[in-house]
C-alpha atoms as a PDB file:
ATOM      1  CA  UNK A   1       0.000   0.000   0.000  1.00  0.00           C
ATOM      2  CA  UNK A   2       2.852   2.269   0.636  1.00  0.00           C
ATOM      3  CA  UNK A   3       4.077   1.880  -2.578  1.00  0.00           C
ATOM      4  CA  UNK A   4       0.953   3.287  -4.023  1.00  0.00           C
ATOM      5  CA  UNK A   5       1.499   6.416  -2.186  1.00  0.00           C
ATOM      6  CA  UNK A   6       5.175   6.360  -3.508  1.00  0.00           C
ATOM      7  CA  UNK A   7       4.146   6.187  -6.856  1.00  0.00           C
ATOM      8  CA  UNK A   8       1.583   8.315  -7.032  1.00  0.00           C
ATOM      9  CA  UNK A   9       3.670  10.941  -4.938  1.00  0.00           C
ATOM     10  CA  UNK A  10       7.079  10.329  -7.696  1.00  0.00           C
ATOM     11  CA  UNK A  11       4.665  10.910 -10.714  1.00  0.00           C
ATOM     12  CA  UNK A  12       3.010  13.932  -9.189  1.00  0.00           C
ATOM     13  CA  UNK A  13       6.684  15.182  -7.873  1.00  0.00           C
ATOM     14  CA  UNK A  14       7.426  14.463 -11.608  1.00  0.00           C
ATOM     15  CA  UNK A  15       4.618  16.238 -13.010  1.00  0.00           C
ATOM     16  CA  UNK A  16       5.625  19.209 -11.252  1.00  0.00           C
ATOM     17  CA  UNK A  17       9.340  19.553 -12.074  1.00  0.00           C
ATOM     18  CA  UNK A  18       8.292  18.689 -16.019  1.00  0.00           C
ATOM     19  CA  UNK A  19       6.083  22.122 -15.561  1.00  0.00           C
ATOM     20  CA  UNK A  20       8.206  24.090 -14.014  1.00  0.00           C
ATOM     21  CA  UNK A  21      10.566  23.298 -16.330  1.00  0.00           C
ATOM     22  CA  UNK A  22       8.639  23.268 -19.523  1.00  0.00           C
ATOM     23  CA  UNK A  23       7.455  26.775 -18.031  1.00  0.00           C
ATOM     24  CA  UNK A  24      11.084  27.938 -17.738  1.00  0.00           C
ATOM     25  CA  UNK A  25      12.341  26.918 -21.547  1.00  0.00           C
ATOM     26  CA  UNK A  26       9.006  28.433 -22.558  1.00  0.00           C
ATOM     27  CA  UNK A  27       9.758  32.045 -21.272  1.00  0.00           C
ATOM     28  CA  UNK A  28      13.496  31.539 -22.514  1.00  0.00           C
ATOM     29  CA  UNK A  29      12.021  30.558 -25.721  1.00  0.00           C
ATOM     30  CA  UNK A  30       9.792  34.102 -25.622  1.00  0.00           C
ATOM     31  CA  UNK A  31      12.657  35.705 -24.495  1.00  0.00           C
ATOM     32  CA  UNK A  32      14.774  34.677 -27.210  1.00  0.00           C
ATOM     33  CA  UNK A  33      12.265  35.121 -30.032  1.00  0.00           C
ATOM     34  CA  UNK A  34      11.660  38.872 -28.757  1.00  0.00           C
ATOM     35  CA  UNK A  35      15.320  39.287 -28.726  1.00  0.00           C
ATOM     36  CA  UNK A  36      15.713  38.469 -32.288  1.00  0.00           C
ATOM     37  CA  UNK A  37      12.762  40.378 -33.302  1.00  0.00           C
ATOM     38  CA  UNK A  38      14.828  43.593 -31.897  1.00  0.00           C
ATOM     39  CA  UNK A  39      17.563  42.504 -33.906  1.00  0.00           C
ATOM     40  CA  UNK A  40      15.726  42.555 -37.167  1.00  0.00           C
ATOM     41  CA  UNK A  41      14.380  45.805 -36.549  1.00  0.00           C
ATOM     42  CA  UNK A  42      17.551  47.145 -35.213  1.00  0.00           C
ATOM     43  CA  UNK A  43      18.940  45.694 -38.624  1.00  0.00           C
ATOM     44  CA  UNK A  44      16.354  47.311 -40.965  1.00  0.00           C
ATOM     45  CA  UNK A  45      16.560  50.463 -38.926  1.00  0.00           C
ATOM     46  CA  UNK A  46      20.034  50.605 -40.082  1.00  0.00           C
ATOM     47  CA  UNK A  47      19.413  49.263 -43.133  1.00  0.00           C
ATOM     48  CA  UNK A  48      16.687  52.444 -43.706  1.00  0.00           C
ATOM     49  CA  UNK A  49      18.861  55.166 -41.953  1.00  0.00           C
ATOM     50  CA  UNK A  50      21.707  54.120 -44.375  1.00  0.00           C
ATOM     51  CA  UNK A  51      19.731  54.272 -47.839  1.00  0.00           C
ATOM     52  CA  UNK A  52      18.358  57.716 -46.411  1.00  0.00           C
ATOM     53  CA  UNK A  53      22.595  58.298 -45.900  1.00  0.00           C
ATOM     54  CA  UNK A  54      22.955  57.897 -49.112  1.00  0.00           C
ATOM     55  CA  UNK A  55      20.080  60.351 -50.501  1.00  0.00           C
ATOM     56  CA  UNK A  56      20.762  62.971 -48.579  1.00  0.00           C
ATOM     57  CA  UNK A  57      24.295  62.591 -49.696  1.00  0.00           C
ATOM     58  CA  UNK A  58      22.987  62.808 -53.374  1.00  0.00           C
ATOM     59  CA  UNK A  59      20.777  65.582 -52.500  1.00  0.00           C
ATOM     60  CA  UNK A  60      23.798  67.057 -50.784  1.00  0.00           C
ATOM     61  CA  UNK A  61      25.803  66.857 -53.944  1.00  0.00           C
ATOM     62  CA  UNK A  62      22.982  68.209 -56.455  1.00  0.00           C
ATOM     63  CA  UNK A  63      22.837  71.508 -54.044  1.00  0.00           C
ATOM     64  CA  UNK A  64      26.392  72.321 -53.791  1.00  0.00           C
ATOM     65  CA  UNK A  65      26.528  71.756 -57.708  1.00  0.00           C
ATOM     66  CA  UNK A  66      23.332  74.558 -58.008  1.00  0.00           C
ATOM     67  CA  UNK A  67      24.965  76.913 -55.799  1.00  0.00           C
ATOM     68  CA  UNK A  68      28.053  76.620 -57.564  1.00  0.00           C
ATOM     69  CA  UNK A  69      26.842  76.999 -60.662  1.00  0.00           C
ATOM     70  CA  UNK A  70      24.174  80.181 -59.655  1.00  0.00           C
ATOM     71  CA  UNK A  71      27.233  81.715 -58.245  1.00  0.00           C
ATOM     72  CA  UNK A  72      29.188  81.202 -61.709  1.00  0.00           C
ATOM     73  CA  UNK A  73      26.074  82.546 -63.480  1.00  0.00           C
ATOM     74  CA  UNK A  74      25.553  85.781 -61.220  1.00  0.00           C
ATOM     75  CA  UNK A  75      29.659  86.529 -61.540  1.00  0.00           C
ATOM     76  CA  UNK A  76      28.753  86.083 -65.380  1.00  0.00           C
ATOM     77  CA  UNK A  77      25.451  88.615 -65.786  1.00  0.00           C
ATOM     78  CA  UNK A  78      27.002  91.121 -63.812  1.00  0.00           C
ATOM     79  CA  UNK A  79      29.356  92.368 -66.084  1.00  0.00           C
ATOM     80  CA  UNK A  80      26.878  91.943 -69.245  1.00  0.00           C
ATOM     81  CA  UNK A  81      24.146  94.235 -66.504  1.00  0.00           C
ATOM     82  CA  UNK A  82      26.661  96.946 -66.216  1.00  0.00           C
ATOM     83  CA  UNK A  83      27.209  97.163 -69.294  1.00  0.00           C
ATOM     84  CA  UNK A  84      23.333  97.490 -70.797  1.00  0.00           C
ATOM     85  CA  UNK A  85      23.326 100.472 -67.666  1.00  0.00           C
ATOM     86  CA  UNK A  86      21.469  98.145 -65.056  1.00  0.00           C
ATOM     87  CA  UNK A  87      21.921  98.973 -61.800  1.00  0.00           C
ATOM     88  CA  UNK A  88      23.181  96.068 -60.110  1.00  0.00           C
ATOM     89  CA  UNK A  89      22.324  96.510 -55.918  1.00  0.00           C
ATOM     90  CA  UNK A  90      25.107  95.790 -53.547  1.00  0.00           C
ATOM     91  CA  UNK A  91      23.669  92.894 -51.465  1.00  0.00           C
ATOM     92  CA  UNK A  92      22.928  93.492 -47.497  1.00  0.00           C
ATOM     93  CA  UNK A  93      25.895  90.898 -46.249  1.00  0.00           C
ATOM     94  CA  UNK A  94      29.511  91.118 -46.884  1.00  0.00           C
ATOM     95  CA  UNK A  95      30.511  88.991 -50.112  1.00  0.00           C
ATOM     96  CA  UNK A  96      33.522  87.095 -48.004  1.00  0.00           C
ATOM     97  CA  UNK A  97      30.406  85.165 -46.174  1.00  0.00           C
ATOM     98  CA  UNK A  98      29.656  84.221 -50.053  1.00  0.00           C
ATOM     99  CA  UNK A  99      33.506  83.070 -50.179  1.00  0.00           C
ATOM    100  CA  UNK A 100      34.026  80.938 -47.253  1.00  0.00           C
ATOM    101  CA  UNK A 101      30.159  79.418 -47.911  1.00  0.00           C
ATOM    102  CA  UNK A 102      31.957  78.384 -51.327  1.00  0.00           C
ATOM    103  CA  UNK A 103      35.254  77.146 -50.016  1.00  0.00           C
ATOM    104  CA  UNK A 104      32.854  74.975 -47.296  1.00  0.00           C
ATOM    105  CA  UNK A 105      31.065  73.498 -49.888  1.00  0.00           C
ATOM    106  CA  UNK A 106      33.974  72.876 -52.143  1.00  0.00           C
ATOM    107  CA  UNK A 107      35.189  71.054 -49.128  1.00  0.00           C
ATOM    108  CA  UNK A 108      32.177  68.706 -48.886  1.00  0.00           C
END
């Protein structure tokens, strides 16, 4: 008769430990699997901030290009305005601003 109580006590001692542990790899298991989901997002995060890198960079490039070439066009009509009589107005800021603005973006 005592062995009955044995038994029954070992399978429901069993029982137990095989939840608890089940329980445990479970929440590593949801633990992991959120982990990796932070990855991938980290991942295409980085993946999106690096294509938008490279546009800006572009864009970056296609501006300095414009200024460059508005400032070769202004330097060109000014002459060709003097000499039809048009006043041509001093601008309101220094024109070495205009000079280091140029040799900043020539840097880039």
């Amino acid at each position: 008769m005592y062995w009955w109580i044995i038994a029954v006590v070992c399978i429901c001692g069993a029982l137990f430990v095989q939840y608890f542990c089940s329980s445990k790899i479970l929440r590593m298991k949801q633990s992991i699997s959120i982990k990796n989901m932070a990855l991938r997002d980290a991942r295409s995060e980085g993946e999106k901030l690096e294509e938008q890198e490279m546009e800006l960079r572009a864009s970056q490039t296609s501006l300095t290009q414009g200024l460059r070439r508005m400032r070769q066009e202004i330097r060109n009509i000014g002459p060709h305005l003097k000499d039809r009589g048009i006043e041509v107005p001093r601008p309101d800021f220094p024109l070495s601003e205009l000079e280091e603005d140029e040799l900043s973006i020539g840097d880039v």
